[in-house]
N, C-alpha and C. Protein backbone atom coordinates (compact mmCIF):
# COMPACT_ATOMS: atom_id res chain seq x y z
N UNK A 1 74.25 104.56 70.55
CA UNK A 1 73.45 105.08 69.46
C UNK A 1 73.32 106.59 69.60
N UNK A 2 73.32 107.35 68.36
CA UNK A 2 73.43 108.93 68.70
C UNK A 2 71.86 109.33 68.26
N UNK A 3 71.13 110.57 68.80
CA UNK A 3 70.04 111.08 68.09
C UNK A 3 70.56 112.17 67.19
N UNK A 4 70.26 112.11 66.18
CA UNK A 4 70.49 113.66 65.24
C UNK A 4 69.55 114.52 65.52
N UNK A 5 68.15 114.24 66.19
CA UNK A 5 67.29 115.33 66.28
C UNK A 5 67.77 116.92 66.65
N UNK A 6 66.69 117.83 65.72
CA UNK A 6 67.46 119.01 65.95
C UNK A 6 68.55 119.68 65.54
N UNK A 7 69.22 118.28 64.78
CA UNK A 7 70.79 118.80 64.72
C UNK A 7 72.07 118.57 65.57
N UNK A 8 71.04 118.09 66.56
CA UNK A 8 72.06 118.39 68.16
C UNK A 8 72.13 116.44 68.07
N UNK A 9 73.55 116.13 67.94
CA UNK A 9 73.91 114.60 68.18
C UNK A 9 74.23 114.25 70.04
N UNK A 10 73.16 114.07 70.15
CA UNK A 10 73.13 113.63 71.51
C UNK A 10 73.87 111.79 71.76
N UNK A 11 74.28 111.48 72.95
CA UNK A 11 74.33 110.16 73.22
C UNK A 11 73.26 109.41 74.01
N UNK A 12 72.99 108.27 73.35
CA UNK A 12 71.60 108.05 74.06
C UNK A 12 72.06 107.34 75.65
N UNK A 13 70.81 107.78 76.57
CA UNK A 13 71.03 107.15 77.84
C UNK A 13 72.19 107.58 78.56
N UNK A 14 73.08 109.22 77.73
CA UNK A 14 74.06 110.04 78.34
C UNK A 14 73.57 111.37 78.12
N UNK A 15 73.26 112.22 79.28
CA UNK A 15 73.44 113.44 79.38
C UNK A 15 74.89 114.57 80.15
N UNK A 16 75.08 115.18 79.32
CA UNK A 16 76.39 116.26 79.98
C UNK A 16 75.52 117.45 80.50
N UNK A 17 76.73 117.79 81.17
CA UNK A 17 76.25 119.25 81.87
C UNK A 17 75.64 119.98 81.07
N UNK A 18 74.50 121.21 80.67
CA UNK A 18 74.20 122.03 80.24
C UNK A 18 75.18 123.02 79.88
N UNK A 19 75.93 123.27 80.84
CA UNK A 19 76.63 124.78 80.57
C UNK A 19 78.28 124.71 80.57
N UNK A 20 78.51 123.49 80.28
CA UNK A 20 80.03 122.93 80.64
C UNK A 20 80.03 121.57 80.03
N UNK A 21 81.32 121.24 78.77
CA UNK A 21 82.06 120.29 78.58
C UNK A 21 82.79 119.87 79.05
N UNK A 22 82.57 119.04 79.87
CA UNK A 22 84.22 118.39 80.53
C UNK A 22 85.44 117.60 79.74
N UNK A 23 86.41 117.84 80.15
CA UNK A 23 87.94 117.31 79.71
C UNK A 23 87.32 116.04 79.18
N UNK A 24 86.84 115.17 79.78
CA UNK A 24 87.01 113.56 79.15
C UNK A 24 85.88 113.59 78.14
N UNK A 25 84.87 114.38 77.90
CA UNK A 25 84.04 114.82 77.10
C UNK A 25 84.80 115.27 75.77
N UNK A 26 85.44 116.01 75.60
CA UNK A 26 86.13 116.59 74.54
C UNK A 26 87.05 115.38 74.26
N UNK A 27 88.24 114.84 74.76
CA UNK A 27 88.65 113.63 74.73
C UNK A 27 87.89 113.01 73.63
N UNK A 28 87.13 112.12 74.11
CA UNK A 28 86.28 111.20 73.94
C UNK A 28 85.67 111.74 72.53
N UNK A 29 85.03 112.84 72.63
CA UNK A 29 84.43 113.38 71.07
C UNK A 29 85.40 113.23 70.19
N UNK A 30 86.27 113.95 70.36
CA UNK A 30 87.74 113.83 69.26
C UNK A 30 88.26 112.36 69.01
N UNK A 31 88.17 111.58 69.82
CA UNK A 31 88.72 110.41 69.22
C UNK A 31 87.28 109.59 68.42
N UNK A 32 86.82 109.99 68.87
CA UNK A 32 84.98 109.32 68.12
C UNK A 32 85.25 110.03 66.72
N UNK A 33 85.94 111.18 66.19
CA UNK A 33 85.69 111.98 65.18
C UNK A 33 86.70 111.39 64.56
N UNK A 34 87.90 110.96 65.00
CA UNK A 34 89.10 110.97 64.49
C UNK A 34 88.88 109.24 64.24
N UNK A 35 88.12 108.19 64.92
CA UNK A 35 88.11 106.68 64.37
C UNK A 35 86.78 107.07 63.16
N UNK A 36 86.23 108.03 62.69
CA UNK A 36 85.47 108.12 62.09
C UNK A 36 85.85 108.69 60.51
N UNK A 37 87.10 109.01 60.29
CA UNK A 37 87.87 109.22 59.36
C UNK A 37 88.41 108.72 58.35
N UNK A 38 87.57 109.42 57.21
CA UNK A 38 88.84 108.22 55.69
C UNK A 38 90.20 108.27 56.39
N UNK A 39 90.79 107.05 56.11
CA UNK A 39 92.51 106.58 56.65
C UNK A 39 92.41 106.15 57.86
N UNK A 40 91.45 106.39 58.52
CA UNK A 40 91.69 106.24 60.38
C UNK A 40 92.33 104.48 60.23
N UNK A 41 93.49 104.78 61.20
CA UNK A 41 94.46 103.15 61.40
C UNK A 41 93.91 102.32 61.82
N UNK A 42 92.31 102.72 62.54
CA UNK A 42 91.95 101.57 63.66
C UNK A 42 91.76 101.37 64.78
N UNK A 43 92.98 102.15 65.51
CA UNK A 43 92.93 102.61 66.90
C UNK A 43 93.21 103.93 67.24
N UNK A 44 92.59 104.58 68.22
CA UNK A 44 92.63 105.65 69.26
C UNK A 44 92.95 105.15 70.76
N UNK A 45 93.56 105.93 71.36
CA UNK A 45 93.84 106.11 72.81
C UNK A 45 93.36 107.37 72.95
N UNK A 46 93.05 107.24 74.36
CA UNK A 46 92.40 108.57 75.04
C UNK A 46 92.87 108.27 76.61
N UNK A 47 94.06 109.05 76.85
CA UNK A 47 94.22 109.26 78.22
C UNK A 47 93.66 110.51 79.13
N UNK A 48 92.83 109.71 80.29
CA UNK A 48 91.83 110.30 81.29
C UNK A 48 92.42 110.26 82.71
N UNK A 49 92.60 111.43 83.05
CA UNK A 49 93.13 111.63 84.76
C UNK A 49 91.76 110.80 85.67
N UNK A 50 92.19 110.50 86.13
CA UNK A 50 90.98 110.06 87.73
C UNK A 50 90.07 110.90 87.61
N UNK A 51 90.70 112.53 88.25
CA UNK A 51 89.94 113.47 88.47
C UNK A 51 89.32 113.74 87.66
N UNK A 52 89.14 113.55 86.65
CA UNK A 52 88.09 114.13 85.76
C UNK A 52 86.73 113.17 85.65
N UNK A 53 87.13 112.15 86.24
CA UNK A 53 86.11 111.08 86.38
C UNK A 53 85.11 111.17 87.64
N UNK A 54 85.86 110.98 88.81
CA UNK A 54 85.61 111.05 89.64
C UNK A 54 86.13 111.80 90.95
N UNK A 55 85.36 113.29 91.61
CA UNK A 55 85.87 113.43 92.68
C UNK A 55 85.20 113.18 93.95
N UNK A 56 85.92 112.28 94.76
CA UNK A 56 85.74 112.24 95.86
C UNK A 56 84.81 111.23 95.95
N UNK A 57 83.82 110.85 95.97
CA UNK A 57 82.45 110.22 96.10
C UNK A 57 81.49 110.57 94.73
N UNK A 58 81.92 111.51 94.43
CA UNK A 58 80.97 112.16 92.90
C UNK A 58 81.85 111.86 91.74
N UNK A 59 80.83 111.10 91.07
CA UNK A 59 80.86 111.45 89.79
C UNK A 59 80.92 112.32 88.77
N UNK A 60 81.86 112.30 87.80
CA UNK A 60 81.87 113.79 87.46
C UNK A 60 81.62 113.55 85.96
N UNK A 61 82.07 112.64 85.45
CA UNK A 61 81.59 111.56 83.80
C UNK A 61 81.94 110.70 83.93
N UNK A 62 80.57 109.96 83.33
CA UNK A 62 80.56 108.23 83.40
C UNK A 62 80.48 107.94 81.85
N UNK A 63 82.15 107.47 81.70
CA UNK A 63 82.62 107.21 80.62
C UNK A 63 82.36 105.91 80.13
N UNK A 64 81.66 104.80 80.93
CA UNK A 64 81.43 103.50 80.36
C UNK A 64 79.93 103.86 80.07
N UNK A 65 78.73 104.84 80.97
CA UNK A 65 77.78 105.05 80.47
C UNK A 65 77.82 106.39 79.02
N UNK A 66 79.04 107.12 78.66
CA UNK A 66 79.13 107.59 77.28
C UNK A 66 79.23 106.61 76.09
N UNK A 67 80.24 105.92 76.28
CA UNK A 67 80.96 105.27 75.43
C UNK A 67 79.63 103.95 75.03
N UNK A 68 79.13 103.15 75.80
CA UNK A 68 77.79 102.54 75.46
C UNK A 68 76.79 103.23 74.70
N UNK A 69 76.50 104.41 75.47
CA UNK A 69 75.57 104.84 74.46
C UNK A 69 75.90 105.54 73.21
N UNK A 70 76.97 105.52 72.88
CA UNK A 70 77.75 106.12 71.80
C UNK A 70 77.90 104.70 70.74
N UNK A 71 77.80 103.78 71.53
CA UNK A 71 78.04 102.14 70.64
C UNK A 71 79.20 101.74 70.74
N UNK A 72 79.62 101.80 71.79
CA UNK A 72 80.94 101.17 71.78
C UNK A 72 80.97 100.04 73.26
N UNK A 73 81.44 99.03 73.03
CA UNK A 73 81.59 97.74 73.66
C UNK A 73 82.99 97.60 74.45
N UNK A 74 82.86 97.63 75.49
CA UNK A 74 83.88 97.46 76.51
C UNK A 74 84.20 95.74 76.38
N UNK A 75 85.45 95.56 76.12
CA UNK A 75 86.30 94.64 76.39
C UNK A 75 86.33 94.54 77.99
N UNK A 76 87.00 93.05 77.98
CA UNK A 76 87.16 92.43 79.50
C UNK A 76 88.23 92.78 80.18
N UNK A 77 89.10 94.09 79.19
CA UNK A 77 90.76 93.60 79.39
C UNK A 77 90.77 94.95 80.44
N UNK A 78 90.20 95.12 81.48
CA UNK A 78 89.92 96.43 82.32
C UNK A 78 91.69 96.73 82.35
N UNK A 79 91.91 97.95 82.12
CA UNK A 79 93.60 97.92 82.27
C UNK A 79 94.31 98.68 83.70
N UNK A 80 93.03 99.08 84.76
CA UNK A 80 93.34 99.22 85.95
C UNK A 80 92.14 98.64 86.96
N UNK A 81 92.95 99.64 88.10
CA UNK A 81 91.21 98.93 89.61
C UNK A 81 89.59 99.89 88.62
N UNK A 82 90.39 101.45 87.91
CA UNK A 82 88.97 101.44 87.29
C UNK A 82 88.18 100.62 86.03
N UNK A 83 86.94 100.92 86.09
CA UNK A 83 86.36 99.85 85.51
C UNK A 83 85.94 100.49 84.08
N UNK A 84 86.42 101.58 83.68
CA UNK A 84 86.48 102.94 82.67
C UNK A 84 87.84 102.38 82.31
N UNK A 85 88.43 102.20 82.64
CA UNK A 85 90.17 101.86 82.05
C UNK A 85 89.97 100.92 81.25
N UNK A 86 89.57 100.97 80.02
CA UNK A 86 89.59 99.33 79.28
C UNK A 86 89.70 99.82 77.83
N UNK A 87 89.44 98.81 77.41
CA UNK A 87 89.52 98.38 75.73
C UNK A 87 87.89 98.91 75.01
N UNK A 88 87.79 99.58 74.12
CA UNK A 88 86.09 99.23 73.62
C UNK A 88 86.53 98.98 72.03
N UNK A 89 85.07 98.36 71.80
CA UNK A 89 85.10 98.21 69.86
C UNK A 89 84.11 98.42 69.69
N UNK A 90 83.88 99.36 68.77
CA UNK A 90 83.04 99.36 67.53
C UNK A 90 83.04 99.26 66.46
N UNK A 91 82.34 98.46 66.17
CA UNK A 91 82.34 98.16 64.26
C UNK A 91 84.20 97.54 64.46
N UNK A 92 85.35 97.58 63.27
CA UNK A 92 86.41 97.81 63.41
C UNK A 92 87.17 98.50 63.82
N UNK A 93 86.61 99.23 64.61
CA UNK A 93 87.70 100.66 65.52
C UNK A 93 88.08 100.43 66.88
N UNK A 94 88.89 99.81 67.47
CA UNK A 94 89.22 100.29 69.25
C UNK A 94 89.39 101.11 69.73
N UNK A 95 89.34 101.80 70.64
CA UNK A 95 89.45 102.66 71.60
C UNK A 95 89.98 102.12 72.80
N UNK A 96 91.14 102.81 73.17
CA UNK A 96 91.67 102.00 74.77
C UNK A 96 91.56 103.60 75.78
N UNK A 97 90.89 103.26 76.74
CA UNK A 97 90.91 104.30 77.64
C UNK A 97 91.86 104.23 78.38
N UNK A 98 93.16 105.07 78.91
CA UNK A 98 94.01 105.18 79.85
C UNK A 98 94.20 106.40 80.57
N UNK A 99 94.97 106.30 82.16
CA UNK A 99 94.90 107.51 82.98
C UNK A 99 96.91 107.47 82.82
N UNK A 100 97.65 107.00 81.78
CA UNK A 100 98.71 107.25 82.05
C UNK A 100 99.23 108.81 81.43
N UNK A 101 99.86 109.59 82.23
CA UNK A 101 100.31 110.99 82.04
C UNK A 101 101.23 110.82 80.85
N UNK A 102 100.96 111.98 80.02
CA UNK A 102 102.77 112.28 79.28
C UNK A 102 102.59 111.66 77.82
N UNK A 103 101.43 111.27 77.60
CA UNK A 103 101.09 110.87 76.08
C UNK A 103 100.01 111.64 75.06
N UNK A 104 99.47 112.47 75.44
CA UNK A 104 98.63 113.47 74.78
C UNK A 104 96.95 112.41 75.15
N UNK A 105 96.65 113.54 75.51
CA UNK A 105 94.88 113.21 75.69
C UNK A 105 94.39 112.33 74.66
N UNK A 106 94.83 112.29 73.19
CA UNK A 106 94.16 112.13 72.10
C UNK A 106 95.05 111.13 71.41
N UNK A 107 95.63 110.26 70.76
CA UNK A 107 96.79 109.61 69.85
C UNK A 107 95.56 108.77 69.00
N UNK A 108 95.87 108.67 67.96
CA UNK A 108 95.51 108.07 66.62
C UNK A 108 96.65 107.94 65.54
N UNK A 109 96.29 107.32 64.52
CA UNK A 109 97.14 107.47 63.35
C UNK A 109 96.11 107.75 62.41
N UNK A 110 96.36 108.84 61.48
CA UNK A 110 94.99 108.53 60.22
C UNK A 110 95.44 109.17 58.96
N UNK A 111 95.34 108.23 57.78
CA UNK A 111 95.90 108.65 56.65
C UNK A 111 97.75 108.93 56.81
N UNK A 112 97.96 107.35 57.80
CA UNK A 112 99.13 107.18 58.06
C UNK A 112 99.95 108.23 58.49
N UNK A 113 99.58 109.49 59.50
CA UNK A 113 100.04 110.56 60.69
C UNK A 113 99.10 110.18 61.67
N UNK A 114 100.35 110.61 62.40
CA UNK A 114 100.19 110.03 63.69
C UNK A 114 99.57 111.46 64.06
N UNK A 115 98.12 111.76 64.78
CA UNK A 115 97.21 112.71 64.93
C UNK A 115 97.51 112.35 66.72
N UNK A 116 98.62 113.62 68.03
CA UNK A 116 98.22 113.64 69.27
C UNK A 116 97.48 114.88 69.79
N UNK A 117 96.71 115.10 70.59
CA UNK A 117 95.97 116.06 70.73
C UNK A 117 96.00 116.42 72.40
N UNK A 118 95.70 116.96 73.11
CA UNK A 118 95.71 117.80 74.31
C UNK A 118 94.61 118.92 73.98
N UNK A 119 93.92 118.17 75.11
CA UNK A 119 92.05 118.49 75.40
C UNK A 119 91.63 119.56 76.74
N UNK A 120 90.65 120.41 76.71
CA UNK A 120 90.70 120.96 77.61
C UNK A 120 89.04 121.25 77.81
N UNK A 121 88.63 121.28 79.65
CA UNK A 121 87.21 121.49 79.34
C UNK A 121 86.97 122.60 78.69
N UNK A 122 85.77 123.41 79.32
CA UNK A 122 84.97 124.62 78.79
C UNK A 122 83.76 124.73 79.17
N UNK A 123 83.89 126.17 78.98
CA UNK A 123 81.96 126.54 79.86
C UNK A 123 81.62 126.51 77.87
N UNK A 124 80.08 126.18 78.41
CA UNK A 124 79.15 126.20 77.12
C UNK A 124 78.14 127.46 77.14
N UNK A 125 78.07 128.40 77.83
CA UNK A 125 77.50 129.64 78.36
C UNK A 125 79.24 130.45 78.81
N UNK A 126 78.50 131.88 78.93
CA UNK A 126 79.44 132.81 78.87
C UNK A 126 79.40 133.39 80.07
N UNK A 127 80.88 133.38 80.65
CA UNK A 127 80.91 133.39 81.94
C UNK A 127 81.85 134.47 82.53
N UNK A 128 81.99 134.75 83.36
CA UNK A 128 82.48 136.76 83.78
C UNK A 128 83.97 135.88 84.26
N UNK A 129 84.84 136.83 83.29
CA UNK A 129 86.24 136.66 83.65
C UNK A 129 87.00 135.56 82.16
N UNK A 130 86.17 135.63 81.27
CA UNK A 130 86.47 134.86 79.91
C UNK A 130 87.52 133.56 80.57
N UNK A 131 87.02 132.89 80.92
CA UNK A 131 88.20 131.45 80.92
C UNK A 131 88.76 130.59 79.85
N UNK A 132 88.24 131.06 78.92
CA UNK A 132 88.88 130.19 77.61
C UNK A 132 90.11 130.39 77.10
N UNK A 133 90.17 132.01 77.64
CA UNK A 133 91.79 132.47 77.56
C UNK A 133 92.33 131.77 77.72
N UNK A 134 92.41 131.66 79.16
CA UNK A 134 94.06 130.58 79.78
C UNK A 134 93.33 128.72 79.66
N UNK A 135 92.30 128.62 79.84
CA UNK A 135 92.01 126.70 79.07
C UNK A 135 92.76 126.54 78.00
N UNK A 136 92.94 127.49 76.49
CA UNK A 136 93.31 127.44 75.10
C UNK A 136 94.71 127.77 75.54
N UNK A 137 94.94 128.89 76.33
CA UNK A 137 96.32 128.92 76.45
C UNK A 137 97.17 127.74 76.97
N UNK A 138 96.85 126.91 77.92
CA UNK A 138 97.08 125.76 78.40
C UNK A 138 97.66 124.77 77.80
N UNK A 139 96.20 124.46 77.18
CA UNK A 139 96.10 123.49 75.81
C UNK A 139 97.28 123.74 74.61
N UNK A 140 97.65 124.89 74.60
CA UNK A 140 98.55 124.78 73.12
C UNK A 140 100.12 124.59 73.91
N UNK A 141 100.36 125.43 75.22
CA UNK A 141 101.70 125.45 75.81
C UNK A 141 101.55 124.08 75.88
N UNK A 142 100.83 123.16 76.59
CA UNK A 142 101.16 121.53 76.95
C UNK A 142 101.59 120.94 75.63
N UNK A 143 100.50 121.30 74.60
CA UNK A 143 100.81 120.74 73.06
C UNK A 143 102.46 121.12 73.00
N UNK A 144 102.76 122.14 73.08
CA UNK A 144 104.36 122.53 72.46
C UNK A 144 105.40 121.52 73.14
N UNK A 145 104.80 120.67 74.20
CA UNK A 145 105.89 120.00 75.23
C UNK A 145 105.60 118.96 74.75
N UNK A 146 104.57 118.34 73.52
CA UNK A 146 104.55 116.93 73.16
C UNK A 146 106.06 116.69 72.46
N UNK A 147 106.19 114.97 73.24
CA UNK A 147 107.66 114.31 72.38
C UNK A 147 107.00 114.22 70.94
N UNK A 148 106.63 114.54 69.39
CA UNK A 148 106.48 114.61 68.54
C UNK A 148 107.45 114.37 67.79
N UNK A 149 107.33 113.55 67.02
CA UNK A 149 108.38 114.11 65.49
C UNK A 149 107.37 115.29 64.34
N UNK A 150 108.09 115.86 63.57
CA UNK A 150 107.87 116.78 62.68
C UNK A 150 106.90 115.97 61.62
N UNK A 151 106.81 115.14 61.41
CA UNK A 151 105.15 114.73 60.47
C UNK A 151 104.18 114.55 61.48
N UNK A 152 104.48 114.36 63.05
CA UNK A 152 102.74 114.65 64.12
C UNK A 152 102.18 115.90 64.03
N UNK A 153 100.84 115.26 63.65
CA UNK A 153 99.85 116.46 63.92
C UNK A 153 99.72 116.93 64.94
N UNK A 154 100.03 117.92 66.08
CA UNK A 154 100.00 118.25 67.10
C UNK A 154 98.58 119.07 67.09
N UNK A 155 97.88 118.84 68.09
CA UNK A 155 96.82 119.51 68.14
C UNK A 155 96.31 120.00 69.65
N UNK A 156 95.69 121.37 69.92
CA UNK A 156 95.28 121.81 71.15
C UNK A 156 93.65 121.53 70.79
N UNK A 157 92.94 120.91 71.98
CA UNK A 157 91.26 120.92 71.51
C UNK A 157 90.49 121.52 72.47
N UNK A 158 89.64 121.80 72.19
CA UNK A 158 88.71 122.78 73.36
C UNK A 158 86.80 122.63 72.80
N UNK A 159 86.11 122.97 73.52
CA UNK A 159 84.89 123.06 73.05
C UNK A 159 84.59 123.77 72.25
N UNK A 160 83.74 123.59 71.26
CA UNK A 160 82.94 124.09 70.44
C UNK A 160 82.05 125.57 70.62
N UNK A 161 82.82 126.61 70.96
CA UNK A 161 81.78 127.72 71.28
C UNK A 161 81.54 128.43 70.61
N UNK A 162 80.96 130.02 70.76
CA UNK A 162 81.30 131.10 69.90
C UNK A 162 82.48 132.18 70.49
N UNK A 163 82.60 131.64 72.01
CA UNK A 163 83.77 132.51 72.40
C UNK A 163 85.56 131.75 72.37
N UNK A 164 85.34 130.22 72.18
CA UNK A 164 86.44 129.67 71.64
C UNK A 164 86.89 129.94 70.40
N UNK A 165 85.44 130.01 69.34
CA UNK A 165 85.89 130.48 68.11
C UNK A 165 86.47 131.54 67.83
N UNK A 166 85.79 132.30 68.57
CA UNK A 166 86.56 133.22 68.66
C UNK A 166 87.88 133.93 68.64
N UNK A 167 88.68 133.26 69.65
CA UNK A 167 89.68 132.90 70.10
C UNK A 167 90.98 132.56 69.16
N UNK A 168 89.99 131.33 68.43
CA UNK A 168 90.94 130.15 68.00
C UNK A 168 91.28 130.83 66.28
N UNK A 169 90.13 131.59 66.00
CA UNK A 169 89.92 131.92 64.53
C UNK A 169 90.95 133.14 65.18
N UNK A 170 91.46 134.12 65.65
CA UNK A 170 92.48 135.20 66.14
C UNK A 170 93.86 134.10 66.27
N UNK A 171 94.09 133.01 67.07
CA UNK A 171 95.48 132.50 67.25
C UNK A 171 95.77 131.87 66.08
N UNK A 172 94.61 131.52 65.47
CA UNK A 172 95.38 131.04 64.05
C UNK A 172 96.22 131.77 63.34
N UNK A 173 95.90 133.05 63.16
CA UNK A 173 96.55 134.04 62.42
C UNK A 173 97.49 134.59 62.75
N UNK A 174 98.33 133.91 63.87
CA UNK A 174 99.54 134.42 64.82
C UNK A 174 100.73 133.49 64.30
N UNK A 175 102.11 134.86 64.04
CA UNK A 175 103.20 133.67 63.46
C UNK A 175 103.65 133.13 63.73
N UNK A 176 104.02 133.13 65.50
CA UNK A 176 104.70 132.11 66.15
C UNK A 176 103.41 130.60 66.16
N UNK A 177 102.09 130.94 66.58
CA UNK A 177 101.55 129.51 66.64
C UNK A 177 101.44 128.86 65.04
N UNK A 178 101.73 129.70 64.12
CA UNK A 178 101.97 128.66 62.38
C UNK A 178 102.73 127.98 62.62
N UNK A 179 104.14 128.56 63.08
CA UNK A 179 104.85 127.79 62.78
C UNK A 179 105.17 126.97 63.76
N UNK A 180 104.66 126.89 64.64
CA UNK A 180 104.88 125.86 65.61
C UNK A 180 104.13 124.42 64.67
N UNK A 181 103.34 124.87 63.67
CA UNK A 181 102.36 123.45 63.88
C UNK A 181 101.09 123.01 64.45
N UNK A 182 100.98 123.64 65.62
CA UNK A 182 99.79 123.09 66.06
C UNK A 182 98.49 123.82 65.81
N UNK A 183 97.55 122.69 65.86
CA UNK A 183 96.34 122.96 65.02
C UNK A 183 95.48 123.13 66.17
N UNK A 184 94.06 124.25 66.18
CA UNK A 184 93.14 124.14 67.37
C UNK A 184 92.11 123.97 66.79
N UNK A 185 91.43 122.37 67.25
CA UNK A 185 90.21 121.94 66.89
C UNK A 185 89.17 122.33 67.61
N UNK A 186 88.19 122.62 67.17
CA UNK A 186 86.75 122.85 68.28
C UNK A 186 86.10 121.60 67.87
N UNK A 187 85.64 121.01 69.80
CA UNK A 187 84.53 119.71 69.90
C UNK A 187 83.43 120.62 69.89
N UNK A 188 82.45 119.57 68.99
CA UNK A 188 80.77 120.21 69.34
C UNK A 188 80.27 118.90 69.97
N UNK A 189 79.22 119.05 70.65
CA UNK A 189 77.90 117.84 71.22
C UNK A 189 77.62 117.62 69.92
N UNK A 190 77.85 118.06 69.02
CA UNK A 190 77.11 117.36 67.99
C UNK A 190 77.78 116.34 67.07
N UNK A 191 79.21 116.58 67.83
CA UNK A 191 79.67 115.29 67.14
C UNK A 191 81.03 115.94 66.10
N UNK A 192 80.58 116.71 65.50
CA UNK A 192 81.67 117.31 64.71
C UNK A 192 83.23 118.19 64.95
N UNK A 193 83.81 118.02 64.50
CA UNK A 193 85.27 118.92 65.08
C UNK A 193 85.60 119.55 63.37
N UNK A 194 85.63 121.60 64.22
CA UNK A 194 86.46 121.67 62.87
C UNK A 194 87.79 121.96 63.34
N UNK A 195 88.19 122.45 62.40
CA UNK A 195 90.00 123.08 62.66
C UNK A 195 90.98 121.86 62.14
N UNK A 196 90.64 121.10 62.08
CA UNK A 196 91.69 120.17 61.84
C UNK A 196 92.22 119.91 60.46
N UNK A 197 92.88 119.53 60.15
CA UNK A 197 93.24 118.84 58.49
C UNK A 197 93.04 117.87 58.33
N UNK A 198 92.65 116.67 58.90
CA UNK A 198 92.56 115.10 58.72
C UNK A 198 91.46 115.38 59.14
């Protein structure tokens, strides 16, 4: 269940870092935005490294405590030893969580295109040495290495800031990233993504 209070779409019974979105955070928002779409096919995948889950003994996001309080129902069909690796439904939408490499963070189909995306964390405060540079830079070089055909939406995603926007509102207007195609969405906590076309 989400709160709108404020404006700010929180997940209930999930709190994130204050000053930092993590990778499976952005993930996870984008495909919540993208099964939430006139055309959406139905299903999303969201592939999640280990590490972003868990290092070492710590927890780093607890994706079965997001995804619950977001309303979504974990299936039995766990698809590894983790217990985050599975199937969820809500309403008519699945979501399959996977840690397999080499498929884009993000895959959907919606309004019959196939929508893959490549996610990256982010500080939510402004931090000495601008890191969003090379996160966004990251994010779009990995995007350029997706196996795509020419009707995928290729997309780089990053958090929702004012120094991403920044950023992202300047690379848009660059001719080599037009014509490449790829699109840079900003995640907010609040639930919304712009940049995209679908």
């Amino acid at each position: 269940m989400h709160s709108e209070d404020s404006g700010i779409r929180t997940v209930a019974g999930w709190t994130g870092p204050a000053d930092r979105m993590p990778e499976a955070e952005v993930a996870l928002r984008l495909a919540e935005y993208l099964s939430e779409r006139p055309g959406f096919g139905g299903h999303v995948d969201v592939a999640i490294d280990g590490a972003s889950v868990r290092v070492a003994e710590t927890e780093v996001f607890d994706i079965v405590g997001f995804l619950a309080g977001a309303g979504w129902i974990r299936g039995g069909d766990a698809t590894s030893k983790n217990a985050w690796a599975a199937s969820y439904r809500r309403g008519d939408a699945t979501l399959r969580v996977h840690s397999r490499p080499g498929q884009g963070d993000v895959a959907a189909i919606v309004n019959g295109r196939r929508v893959v995306a490549e996610c990256k964390k982010g500080p939510l405060v402004k931090k000495p040495g601008s890191p969003e540079y090379p996160l966004l830079t990251l994010a779009i070089g990995q995007a350029l290495l997706f196996d795509a055909d020419d009707t995928d939406l290729v997309v780089a995603a990053v958090p929702d800031t004012p120094s991403f926007r920044r950023i992202a509102e300047a690379w848009r207007a660059k001719p080599r990233l037009r014509a490449s195609g790829i699109e840079i969405a900003l995640v907010s906590r609040t639930g919304s993504v712009s940049g995209l076309s679908v």
